[in-house]
PDB file of N, CA and C in Angstrom:
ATOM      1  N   UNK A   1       0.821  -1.182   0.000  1.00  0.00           N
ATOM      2  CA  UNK A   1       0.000   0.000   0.000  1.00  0.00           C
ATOM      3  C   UNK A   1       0.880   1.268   0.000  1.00  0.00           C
ATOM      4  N   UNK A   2       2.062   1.195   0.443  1.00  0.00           N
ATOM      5  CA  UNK A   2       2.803   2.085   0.688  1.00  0.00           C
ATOM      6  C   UNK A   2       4.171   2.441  -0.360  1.00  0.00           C
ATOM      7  N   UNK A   3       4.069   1.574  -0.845  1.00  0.00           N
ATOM      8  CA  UNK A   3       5.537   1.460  -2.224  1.00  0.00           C
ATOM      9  C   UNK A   3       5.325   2.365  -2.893  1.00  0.00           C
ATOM     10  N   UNK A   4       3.358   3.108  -2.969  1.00  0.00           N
ATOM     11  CA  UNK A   4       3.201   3.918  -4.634  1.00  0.00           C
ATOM     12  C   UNK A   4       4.007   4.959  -3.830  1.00  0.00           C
ATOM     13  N   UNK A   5       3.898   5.828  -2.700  1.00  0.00           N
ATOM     14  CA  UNK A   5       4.245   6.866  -1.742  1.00  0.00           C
ATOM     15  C   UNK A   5       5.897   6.735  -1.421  1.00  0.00           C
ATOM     16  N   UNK A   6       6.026   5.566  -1.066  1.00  0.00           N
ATOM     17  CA  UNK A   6       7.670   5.885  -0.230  1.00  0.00           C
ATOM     18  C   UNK A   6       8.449   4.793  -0.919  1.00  0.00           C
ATOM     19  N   UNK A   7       9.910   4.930  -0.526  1.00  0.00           N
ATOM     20  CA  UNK A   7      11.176   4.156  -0.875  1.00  0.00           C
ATOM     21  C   UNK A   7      11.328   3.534   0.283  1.00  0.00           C
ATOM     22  N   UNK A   8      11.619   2.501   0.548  1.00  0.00           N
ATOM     23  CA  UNK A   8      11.936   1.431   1.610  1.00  0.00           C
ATOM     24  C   UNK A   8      13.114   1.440   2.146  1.00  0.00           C
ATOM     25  N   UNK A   9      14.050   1.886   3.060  1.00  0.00           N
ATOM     26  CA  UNK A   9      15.235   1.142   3.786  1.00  0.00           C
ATOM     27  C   UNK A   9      15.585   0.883   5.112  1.00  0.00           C
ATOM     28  N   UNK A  10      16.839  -0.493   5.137  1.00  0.00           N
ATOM     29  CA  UNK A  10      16.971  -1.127   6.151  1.00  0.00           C
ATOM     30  C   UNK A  10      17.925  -1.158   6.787  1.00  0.00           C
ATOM     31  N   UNK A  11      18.313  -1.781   8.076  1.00  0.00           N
ATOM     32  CA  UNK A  11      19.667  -1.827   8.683  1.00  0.00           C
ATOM     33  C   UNK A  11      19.639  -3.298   8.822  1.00  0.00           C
ATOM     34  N   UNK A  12      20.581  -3.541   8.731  1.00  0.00           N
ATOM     35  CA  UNK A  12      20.992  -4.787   8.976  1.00  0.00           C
ATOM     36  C   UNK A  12      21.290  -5.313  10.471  1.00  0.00           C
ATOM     37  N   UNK A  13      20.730  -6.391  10.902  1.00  0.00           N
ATOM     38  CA  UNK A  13      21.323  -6.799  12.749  1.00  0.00           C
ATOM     39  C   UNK A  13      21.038  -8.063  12.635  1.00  0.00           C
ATOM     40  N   UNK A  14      22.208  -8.554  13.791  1.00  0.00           N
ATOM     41  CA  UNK A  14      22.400  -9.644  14.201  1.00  0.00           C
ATOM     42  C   UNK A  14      22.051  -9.707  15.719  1.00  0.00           C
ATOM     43  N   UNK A  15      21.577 -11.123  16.002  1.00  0.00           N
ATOM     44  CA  UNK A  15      21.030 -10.938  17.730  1.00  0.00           C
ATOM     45  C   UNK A  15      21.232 -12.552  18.235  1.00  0.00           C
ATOM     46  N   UNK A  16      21.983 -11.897  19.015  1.00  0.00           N
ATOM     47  CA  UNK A  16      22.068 -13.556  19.730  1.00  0.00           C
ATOM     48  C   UNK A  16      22.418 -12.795  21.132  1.00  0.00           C
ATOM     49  N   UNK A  17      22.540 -15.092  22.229  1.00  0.00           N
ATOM     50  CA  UNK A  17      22.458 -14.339  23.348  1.00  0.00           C
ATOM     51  C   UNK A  17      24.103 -14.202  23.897  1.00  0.00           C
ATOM     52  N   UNK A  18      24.740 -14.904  22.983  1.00  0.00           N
ATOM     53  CA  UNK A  18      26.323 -14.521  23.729  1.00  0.00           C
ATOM     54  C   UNK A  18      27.057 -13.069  23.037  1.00  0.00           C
ATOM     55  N   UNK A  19      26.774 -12.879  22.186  1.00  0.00           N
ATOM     56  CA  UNK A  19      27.213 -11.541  21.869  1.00  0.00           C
ATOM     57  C   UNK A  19      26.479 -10.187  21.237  1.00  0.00           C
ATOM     58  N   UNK A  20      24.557 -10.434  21.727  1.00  0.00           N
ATOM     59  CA  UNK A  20      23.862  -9.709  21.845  1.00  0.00           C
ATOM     60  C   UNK A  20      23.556  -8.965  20.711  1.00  0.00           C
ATOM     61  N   UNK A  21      23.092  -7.640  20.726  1.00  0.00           N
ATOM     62  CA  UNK A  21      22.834  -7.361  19.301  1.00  0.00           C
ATOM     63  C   UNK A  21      24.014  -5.930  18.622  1.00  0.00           C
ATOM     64  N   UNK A  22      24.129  -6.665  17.073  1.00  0.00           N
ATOM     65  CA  UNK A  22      25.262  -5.651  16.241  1.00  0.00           C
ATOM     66  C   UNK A  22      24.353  -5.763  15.015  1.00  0.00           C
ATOM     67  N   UNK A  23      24.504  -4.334  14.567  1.00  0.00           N
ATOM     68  CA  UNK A  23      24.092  -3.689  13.458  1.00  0.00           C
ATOM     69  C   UNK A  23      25.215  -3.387  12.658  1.00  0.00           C
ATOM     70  N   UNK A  24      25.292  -3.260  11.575  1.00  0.00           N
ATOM     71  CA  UNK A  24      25.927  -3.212  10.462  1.00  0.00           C
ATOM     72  C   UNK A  24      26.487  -1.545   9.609  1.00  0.00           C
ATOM     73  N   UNK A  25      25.044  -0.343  10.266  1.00  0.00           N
ATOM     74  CA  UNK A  25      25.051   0.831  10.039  1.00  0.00           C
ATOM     75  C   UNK A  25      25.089   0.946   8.953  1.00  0.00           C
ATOM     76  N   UNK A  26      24.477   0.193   7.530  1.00  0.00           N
ATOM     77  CA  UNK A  26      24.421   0.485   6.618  1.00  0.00           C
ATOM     78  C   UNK A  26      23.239   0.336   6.336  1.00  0.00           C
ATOM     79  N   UNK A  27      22.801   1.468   5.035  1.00  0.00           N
ATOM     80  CA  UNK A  27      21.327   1.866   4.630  1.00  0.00           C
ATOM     81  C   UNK A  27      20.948   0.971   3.667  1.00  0.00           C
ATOM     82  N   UNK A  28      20.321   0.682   3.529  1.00  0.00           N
ATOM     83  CA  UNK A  28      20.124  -0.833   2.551  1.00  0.00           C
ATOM     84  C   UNK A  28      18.662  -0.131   2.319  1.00  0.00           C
ATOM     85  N   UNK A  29      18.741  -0.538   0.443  1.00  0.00           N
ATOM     86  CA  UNK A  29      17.320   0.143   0.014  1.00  0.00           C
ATOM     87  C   UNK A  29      16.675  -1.239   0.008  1.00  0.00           C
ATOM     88  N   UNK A  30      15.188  -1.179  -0.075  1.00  0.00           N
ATOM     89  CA  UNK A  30      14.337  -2.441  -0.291  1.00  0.00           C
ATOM     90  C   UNK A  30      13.994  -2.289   1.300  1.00  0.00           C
ATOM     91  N   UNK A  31      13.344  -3.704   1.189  1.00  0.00           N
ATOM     92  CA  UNK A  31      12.574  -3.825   3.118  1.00  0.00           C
ATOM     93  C   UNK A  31      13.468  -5.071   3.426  1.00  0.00           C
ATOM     94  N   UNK A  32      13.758  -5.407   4.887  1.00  0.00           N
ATOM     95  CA  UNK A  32      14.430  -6.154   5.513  1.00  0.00           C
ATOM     96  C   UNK A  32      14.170  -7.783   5.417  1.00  0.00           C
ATOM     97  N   UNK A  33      15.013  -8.429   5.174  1.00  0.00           N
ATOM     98  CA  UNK A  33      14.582  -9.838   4.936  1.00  0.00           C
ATOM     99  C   UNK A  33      14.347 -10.321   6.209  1.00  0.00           C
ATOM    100  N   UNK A  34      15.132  -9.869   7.507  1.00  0.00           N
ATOM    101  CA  UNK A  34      15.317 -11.058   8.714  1.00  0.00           C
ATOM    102  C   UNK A  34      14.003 -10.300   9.812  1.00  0.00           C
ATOM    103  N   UNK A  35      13.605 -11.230  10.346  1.00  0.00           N
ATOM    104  CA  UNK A  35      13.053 -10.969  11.025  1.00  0.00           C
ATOM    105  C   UNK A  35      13.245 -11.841  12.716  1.00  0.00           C
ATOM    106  N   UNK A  36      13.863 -10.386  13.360  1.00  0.00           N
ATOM    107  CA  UNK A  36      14.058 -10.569  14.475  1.00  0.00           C
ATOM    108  C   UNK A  36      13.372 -10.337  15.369  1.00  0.00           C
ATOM    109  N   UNK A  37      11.565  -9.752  15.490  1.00  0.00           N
ATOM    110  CA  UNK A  37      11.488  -9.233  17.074  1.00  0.00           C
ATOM    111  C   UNK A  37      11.395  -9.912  17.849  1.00  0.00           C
ATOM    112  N   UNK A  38      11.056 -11.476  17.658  1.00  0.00           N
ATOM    113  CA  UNK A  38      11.202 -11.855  19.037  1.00  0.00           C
ATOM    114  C   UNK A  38      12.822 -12.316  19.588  1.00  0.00           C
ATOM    115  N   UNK A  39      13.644 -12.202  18.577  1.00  0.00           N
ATOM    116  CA  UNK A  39      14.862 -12.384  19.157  1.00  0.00           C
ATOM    117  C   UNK A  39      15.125 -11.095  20.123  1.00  0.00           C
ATOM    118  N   UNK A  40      14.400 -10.356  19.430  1.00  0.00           N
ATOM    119  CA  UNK A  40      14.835  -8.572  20.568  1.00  0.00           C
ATOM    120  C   UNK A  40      14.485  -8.633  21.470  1.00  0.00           C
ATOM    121  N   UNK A  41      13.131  -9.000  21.252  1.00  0.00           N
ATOM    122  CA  UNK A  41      12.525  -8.750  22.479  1.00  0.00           C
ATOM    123  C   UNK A  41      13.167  -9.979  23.844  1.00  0.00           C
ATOM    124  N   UNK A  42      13.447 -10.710  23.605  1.00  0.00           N
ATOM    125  CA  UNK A  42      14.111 -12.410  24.307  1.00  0.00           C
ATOM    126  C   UNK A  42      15.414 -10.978  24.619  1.00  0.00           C
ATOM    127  N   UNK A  43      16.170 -10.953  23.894  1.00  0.00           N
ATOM    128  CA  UNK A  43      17.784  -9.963  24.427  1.00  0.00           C
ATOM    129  C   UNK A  43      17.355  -8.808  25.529  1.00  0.00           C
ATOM    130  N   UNK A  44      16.023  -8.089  24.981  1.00  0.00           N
ATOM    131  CA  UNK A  44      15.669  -7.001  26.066  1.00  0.00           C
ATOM    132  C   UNK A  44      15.168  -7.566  27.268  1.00  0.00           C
ATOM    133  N   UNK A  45      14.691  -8.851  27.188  1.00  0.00           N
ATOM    134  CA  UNK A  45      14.234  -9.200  28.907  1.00  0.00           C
ATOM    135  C   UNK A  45      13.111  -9.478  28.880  1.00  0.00           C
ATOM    136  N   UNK A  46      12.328  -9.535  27.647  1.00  0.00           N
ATOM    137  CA  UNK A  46      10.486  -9.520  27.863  1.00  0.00           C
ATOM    138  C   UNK A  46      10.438 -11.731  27.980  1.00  0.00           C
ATOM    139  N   UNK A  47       9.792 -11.417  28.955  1.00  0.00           N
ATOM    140  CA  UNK A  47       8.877 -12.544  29.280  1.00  0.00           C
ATOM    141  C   UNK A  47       8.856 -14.102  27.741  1.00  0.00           C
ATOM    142  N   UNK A  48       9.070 -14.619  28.005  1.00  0.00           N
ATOM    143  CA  UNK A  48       8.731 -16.036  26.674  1.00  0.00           C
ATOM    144  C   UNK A  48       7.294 -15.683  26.262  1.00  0.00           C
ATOM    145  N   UNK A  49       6.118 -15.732  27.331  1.00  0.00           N
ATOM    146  CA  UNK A  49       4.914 -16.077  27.254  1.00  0.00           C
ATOM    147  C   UNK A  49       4.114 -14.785  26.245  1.00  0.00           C
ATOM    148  N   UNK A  50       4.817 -13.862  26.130  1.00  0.00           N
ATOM    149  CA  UNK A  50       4.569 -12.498  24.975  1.00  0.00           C
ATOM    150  C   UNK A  50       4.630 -12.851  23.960  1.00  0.00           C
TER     151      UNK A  50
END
């Protein structure tokens, strides 16, 4: 719905629990392939049962 209006970009991140989360700081056009929130949310502390 939104492609006719805007250009898409992403950052890149990695998330785990021994060396937590790193971003890449680069602008990447298109939309993001990985999908992490519940890895984020698991690194920030929220509850399993969310």
């Amino acid at each position: 719905m939104l492609k006719e209006n805007y250009e898409f970009y992403y950052f890149s991140e990695e998330v785990d629990s021994k060396n937590g989360l790193k971003f890449d700081y680069k602008l990447k056009k298109g939309i993001s392939k990985t999908r992490n929130a519940i890895k984020l949310l698991e690194y920030v502390g929220y509850q399993k049962k969310l």
